[in-house]
Protein backbone atom coordinates (compact mmCIF):
# COMPACT_ATOMS: atom_id res chain seq x y z
CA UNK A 1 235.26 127.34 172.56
CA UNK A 2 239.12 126.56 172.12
CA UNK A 3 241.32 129.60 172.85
CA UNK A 4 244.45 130.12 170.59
CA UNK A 5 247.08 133.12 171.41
CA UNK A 6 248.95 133.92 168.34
CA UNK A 7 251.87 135.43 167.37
CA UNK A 8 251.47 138.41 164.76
CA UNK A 9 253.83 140.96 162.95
CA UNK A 10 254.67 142.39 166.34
CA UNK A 11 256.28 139.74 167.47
CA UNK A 12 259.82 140.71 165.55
CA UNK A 13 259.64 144.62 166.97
CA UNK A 14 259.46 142.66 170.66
CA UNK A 15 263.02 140.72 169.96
CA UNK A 16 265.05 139.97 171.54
CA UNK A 17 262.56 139.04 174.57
CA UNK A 18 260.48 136.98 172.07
CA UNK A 19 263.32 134.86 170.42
CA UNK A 20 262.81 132.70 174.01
CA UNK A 21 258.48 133.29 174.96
CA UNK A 22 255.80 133.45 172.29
CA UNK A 23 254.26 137.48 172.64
CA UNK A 24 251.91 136.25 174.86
CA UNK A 25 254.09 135.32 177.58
CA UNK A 26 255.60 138.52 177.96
CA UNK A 27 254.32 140.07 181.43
CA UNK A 28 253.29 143.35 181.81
CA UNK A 29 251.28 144.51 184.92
CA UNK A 30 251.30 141.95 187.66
CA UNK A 31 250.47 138.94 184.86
CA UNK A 32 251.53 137.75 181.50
CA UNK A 33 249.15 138.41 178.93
CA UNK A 34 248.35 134.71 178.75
CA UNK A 35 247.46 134.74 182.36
CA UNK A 36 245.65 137.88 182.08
CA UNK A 37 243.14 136.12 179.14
CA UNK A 38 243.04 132.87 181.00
CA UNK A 39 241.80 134.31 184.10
CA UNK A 40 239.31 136.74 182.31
CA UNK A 41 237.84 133.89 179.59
CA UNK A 42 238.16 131.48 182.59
CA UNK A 43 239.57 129.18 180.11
CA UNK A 44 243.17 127.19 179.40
CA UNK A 45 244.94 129.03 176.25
CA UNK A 46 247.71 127.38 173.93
CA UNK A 47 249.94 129.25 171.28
CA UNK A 48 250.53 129.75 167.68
CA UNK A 49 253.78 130.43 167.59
CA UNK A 50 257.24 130.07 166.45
CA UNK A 51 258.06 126.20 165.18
CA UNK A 52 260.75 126.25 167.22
CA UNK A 53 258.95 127.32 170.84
CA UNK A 54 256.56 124.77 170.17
CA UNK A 55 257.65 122.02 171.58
CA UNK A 56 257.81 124.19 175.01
CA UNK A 57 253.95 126.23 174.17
CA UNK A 58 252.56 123.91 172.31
CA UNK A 59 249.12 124.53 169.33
CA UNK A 60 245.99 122.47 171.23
CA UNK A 61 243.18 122.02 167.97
CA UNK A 62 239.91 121.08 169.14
CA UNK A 63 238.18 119.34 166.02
CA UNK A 64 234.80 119.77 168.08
CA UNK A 65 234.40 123.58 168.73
CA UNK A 66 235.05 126.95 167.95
CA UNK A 67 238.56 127.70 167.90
CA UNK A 68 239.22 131.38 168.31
CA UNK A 69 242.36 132.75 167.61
CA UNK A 70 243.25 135.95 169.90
CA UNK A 71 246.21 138.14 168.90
CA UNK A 72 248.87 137.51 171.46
CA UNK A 73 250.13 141.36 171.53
CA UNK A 74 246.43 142.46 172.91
CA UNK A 75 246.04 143.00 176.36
CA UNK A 76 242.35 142.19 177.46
CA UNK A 77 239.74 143.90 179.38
CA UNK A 78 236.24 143.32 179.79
CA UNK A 79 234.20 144.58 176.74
CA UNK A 80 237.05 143.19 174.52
CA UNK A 81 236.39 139.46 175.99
CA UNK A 82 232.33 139.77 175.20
CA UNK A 83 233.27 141.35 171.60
CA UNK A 84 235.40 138.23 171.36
CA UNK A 85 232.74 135.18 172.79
CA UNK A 86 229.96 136.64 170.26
CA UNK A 87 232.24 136.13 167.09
CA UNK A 88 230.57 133.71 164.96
CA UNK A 89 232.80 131.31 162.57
CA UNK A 90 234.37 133.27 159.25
CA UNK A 91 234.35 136.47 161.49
CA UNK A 92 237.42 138.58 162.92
CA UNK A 93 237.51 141.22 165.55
CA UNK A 94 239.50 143.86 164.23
CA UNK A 95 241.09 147.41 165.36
CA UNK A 96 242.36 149.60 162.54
CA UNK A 97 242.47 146.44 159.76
CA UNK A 98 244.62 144.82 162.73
CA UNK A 99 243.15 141.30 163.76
CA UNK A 100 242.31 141.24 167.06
CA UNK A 101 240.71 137.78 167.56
CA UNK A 102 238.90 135.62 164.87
CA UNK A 103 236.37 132.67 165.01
CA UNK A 104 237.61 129.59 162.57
CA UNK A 105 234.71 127.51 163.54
CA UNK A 106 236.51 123.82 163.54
CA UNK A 107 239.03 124.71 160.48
CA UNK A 108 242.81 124.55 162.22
CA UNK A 109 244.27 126.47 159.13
CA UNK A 110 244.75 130.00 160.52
CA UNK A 111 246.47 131.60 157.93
CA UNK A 112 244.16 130.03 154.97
CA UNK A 113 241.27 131.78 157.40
CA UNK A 114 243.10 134.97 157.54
CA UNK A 115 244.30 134.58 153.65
CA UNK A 116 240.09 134.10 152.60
CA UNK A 117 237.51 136.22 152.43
CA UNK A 118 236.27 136.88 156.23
CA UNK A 119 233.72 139.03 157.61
CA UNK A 120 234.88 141.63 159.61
CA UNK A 121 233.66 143.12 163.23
CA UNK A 122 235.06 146.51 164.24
CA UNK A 123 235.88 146.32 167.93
CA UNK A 124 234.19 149.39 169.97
CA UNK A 125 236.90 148.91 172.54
CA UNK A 126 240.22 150.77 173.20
CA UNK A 127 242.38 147.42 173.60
CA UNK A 128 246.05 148.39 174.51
CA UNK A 129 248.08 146.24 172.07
CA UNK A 130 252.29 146.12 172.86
CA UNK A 131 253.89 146.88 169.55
CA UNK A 132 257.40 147.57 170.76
CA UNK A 133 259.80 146.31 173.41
CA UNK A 134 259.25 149.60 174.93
CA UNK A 135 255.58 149.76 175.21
CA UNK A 136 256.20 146.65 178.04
CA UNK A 137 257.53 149.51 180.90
CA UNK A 138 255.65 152.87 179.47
CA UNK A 139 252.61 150.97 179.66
CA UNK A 140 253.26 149.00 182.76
CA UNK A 141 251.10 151.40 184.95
CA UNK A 142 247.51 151.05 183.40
CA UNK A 143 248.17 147.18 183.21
CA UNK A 144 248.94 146.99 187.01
CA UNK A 145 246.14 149.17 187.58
CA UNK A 146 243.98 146.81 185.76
CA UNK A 147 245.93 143.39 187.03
CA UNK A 148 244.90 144.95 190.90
CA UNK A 149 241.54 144.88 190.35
CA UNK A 150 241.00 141.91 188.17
CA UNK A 151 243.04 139.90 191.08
CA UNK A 152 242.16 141.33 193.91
CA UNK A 153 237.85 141.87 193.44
CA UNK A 154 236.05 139.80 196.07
CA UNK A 155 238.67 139.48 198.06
CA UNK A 156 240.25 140.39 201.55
CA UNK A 157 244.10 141.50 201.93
CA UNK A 158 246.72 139.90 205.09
CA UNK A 159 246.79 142.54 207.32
CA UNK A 160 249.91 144.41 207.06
CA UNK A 161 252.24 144.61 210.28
CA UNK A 162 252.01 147.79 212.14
CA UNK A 163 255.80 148.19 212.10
CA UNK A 164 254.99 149.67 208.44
CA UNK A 165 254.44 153.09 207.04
CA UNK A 166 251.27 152.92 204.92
CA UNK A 167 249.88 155.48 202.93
CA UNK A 168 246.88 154.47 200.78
CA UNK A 169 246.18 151.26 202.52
CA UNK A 170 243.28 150.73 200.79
CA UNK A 171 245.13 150.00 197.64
CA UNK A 172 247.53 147.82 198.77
CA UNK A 173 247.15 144.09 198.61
CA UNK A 174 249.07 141.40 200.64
CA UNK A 175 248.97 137.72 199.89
CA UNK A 176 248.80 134.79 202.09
CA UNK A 177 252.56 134.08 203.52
CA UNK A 178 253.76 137.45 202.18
CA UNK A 179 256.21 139.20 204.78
CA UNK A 180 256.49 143.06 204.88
CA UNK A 181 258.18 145.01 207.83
CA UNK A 182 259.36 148.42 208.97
CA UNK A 183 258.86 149.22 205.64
CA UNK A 184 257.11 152.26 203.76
CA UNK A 185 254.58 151.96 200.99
CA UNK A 186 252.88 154.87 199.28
CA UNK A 187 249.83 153.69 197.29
CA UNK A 188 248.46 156.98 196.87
CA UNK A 189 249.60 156.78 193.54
CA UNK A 190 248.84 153.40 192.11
CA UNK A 191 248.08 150.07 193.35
CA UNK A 192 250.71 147.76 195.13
CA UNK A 193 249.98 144.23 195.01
CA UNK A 194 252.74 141.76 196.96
CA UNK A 195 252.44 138.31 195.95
CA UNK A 196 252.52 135.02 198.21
CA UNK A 197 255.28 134.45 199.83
CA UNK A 198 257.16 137.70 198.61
CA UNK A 199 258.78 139.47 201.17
CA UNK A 200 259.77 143.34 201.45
CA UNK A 201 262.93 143.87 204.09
CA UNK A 202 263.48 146.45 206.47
CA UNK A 203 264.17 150.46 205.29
CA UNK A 204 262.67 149.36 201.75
CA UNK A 205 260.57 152.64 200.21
CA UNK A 206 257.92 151.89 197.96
CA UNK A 207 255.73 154.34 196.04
CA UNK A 208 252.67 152.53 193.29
CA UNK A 209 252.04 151.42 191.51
CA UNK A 210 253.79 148.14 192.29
CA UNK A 211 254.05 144.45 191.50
CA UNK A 212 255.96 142.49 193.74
CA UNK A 213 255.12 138.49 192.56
CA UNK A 214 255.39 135.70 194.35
CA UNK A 215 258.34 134.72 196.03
CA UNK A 216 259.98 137.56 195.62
CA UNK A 217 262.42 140.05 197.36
CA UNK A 218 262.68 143.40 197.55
CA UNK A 219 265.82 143.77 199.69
CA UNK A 220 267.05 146.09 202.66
CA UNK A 221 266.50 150.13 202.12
CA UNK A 222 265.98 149.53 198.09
CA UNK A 223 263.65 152.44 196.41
CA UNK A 224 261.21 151.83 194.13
CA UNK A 225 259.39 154.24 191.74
CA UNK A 226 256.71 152.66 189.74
CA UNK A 227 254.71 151.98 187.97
CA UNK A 228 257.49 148.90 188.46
CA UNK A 229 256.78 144.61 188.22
CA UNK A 230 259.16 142.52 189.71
CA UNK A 231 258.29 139.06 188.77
CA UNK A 232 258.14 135.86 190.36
CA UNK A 233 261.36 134.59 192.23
CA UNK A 234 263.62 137.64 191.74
CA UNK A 235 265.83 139.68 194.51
CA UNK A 236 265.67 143.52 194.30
CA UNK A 237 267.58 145.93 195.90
CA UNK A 238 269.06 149.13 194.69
CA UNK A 239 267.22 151.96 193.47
CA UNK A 240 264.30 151.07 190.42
CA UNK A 241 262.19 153.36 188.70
CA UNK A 242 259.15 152.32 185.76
CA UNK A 243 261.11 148.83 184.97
CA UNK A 244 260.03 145.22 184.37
CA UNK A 245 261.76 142.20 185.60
CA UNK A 246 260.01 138.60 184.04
CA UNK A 247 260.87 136.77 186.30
CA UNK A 248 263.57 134.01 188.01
CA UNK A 249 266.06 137.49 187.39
CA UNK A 250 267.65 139.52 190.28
CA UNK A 251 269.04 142.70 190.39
CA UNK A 252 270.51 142.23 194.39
CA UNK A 253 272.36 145.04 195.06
CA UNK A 254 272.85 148.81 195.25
CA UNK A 255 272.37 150.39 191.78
CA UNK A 256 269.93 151.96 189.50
CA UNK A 257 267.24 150.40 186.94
CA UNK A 258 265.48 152.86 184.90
CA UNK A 259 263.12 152.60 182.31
CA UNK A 260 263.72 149.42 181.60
CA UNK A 261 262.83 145.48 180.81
CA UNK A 262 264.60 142.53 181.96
CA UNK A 263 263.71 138.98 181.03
CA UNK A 264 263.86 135.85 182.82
CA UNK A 265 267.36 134.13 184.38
CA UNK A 266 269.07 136.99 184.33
CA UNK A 267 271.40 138.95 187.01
CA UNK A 268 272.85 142.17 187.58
CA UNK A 269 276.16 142.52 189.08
CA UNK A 270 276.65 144.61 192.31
CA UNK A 271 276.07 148.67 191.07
CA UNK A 272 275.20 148.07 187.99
CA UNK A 273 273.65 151.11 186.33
CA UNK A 274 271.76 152.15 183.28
CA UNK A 275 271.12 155.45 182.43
CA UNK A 276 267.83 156.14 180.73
CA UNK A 277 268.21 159.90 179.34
CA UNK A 278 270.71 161.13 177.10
CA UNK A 279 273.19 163.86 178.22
CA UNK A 280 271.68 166.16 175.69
CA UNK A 281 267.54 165.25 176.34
CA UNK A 282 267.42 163.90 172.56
CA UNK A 283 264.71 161.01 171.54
CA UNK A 284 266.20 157.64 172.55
CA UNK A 285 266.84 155.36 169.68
CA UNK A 286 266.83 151.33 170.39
CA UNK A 287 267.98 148.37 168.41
CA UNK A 288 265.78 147.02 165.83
CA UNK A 289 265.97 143.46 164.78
CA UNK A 290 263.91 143.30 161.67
CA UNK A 291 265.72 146.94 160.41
CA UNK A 292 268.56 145.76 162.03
CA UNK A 293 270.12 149.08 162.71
CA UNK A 294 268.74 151.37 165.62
CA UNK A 295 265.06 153.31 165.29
CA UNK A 296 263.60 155.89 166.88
CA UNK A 297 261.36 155.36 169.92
CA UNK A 298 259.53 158.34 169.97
CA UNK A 299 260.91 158.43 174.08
CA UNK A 300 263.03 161.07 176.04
CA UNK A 301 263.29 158.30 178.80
CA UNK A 302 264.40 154.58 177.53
CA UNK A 303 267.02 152.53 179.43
CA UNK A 304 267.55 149.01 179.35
CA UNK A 305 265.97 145.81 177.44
CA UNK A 306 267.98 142.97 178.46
CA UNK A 307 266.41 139.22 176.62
CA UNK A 308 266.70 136.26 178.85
CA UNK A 309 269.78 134.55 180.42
CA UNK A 310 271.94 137.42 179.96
CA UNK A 311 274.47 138.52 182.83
CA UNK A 312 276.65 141.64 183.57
CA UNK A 313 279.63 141.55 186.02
CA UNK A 314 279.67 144.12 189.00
CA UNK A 315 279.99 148.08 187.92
CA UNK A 316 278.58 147.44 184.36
CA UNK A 317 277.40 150.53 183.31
CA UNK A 318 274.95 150.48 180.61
CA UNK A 319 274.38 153.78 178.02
CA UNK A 320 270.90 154.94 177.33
CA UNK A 321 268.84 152.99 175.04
CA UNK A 322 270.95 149.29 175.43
CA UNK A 323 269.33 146.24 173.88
CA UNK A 324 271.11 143.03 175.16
CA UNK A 325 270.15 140.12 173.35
CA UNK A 326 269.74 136.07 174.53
CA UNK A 327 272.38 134.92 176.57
CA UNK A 328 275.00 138.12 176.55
CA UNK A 329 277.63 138.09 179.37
CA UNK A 330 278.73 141.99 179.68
CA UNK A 331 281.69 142.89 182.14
CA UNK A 332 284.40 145.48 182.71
CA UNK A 333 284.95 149.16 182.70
CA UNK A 334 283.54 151.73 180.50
CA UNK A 335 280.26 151.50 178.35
CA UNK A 336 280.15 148.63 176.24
CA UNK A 337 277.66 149.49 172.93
CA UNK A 338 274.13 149.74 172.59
CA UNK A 339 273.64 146.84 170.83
CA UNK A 340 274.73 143.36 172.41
CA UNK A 341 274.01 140.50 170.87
CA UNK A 342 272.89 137.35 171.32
CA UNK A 343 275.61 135.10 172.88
CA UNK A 344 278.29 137.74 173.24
CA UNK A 345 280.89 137.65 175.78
CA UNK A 346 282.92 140.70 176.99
CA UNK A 347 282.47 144.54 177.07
CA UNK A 348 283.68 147.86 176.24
CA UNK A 349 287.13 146.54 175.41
CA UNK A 350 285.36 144.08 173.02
CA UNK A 351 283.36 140.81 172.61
CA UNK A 352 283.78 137.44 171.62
CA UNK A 353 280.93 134.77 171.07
CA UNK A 354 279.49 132.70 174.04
CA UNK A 355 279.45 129.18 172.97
CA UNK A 356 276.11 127.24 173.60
CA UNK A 357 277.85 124.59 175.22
CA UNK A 358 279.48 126.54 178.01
CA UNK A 359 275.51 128.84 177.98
CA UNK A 360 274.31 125.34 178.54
CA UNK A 361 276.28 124.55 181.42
CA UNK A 362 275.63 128.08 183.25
CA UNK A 363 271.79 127.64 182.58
CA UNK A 364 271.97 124.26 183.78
CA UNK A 365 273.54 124.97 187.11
CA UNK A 366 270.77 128.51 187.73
CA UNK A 367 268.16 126.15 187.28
CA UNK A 368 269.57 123.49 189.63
CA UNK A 369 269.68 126.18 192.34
CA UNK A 370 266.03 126.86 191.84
CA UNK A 371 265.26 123.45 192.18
CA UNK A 372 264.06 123.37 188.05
CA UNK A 373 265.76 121.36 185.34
CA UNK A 374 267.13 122.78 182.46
CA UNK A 375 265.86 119.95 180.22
CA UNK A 376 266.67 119.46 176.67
CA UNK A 377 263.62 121.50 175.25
CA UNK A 378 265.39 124.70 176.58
CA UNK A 379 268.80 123.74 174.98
CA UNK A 380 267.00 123.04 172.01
CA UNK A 381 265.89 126.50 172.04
CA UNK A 382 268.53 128.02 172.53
CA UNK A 383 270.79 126.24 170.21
CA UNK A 384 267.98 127.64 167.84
CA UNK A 385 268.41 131.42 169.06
CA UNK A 386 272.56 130.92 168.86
CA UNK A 387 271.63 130.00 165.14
CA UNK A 388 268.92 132.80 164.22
CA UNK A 389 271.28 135.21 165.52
CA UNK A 390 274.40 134.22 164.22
CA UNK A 391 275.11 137.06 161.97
CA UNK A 392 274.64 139.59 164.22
CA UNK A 393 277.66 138.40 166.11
CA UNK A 394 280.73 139.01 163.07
C-alpha cells in the first residue's frame, strides 16, 4: 500500500497556519498528524496538497499498489488504521458523508475517484477530525494523551534527578539527553512527555498534560498549564496555559500565552500578552479566511493564532480572539486589531505592508542561526502567500 495525506475542505477554516504546511503537518499532541499516521501504519506518507507546497511535500504515485488516500484533518487511532488497511479499491471510509480515507487501487486521479460512483464503508470509530484553527489547542489534551502512549509503550523513561518535585511519576516520560532540575512536575493530571535533548531550568512549574519536544527549553521559574505542546527547538518562559507552539518559535520571556496556537519561526517579544476572555464573558469570534470577516467559535476562552514567521516587539499586547497571518511584524503600544494580515508591518497606530524581499532577508538570517538554509523553495512559498493574500492588506 502507498499512503497519501490529503488536503480537504478544512484546510481553508485552518488558514492562516495552512497557507505555509499542508493540514497534515499541523501538530497537535506531542506529533504532527503526519507523524502520528506514519508511526501507527509504520509506513512513509506524502501529500496531496496545495500546487504551490508541492515542491516542499511532494505527491509519491505508486503505479504498483494500492494507493490510499487518508484525509489529512483526521487524527488516527487504532481501530481507524485497521478500518483503513481492509478498504478494498473503489471503496471510501467515511464519517457523516465526510471521506475519511479511500482505496484508488493503482488509479492516481483522486478527485475523478471521489467525483465516480464509489462504494462506501461507514467507519465504527470516533476519529477526532480538526475542522478549525481552534480545535488545534481545545483538543490538544486527548491528542497528548494518546501521543504518550503511542510513544512511550515498551519503553523505559531516564530517570529523573532527585533535585525535582514529582507528582505522578509514573506518567512522566524523559528522553535520552533530556535535562530537568529543581524543577516541579505534576502529572497527576495528564501525561508529560520531555523530548531528547529538551531541557526544563530551575523554579520551572509544570502541571500535564505536557509536550516539551526535542531540543527544547522551558526557561527559569516559567508556569505551565496544559494540556500545552511546545515543539521542537523553541525557548519558553513566562506563564502558558492550553497553547501550541509548532515549532523553531520562542516565546523567552516573562508573559502570558493563553489559549492559543503559534506556528513555526516565530517570536514573542519580552511580556508579550494575549488575553483569551473577553471583559464581558461573551463567545469569542476569530477571523475567517474563506468568509473573510470574523465567525463565531462557539468558545468563552480563545486567544491567539499566530501563522508562521510572524514577530511582535516587546509589550505587544494582543486582544482576545487575534488571528495574525504569514509573516506579520506587530509592535508598539496599545492593541493593534484582531485581524493581522499576512505581511503587515506595524501596530495599533497602523500598518504598512512587509515586503517579501526584506521577509526574505529576516527568514534567511533565523535560519542561519539554526544552522538550516532558507533555500529558494521557502521564498518561493512565500512569495506565493504575499500574493494569495494580497487583498487583505488595502
Amino acid at each position: 500500500m502507498n499512503f497519501i495525506l490529503f488536503d480537504d475542505t478544512t484546510r481553508i477554516n485552518l488558514l492562516p497556519l495552512t497557507f505555509t504546511r499542508p493540514v497534515a503537518d499541523i501538530r497537535i499532541g506531542i506529533l504532527t498528524i503526519r507523524e502520528k499516521w506514519e508511526k501507527m501504519l509504520k509506513a512513509k506518507t506524502s501529500a496531496k496538497t496545495e500546487k504551490y507546497l508541492s515542491v516542499k511535500f511532494p505527491l509519491k504515485f505508486e503505479s504498483g499498489l494500492d494507493n490510499i488516500w487518508i484525509n489529512g484533518s483526521f487524527c488516527p487511532n487504532t481501530l481507524l488504521v485497521e478500518e483503513i488497511k481492509i478498504l478494498k479499491p473503489n471503496q471510501a471510509l467515511v464519517m457523516l458523508n465526510v471521506v475519511i480515507a479511500a482505496n484508488s487501487g493503482s488509479s492516481n486521479d483522486f478527485e475523478h475517484f471521489l467525483s465516480t460512483d464509489f462504494e462506501k464503508v461507514e467507519s465504527q470509530t470516533n476519529a477526532l477530525q480538526i475542522k478549525n484553527s481552534w480545535d488545534i489547542f481545545s483538543k490538544n489534551g486527548e491528542e497528548i494523551k494518546a501521543d504518550f502512549e503511542l510513544i512511550t509503550a515498551g519503553r523505559k523513561s531516564q530517570v529523573l534527578s532527585a533535585t525535582n518535585k514529582v507528582i505522578g511519576a509514573e506518567n512522566i516520560f524523559v528522553e535520552i539527553g533530556a535535562k530537568v532540575e529543581c524543577a516541579i512536575l505534576n502529572a497527576s493530571t495528564g501525561p508529560i512527555y520531555i523530548g531528547k535533548d529538551a531541557e526544563i531550568m530551575e523554579g520551572a512549574i509544570v502541571r500535564g498534560p505536557f509536550a516539551l519536544c526535542e531540543h527544547s527549553v522551558l526557561k527559569l521559574g516559567a508556569k505551565i498549564y496544559g494540556p500545552t505542546t511546545i515543539g521542537p527547538q523553541s525557548k519558553v518562559g513566562g506563564e502558558v496555559n492550553n497553547s501550541v507552539i509548532f515549532g523553531y518559535s520562542n516565546k523567552a520571556h516573562d508573559g502570558f500565552l493563553g489559549n492559543s496556537v503559534i506556528g513555526e519561526w516565530c517570536n514573542l517579544g519580552a511580556d508579550t500578552n494575549n488575553s483569551n476572555l473577553k471583559n464581558n464573558y461573551a463567545e469569542v469570534k476569530l477571523w475567517n479566511y474563506e468568509r473573510e470577516r470574523f465567525a463565531l467559535t462557539g468558545l468563552t476562552f480563545c486567544g491567539l493564532i499566530m501563522a508562521d514567521h510572524s514577530k511582535c516587539g516587546i509589550n505587544t499586547m494582543f486582544n482576545t480572539g487575534t488571528v495574525v497571518g504569514v509573516n506579520a511584524n506587530i509592535f508598539g503600544a496599545g492593541f493593534p486589531r484582531n485581524f493581522i494580515p499576512d505581511f503587515s508591518w506595524g501596530g495599533a497606530a497602523g500598518f504598512t505592508t512587509y515586503k517579501t524581499k526584506d521577509a526574505i532577508e529576516v527568514a534567511t538570517l533565523v535560519f542561519e542561526r539554526r544552522g538550516m538554509i532558507f533555500n529558494q523553495t521557502e521564498q518561493d512559498i512565500l512569495s506565493h502567500v504575499f500574493e494569495l493574500t494580497e487583498k487583505y492588506r488595502k
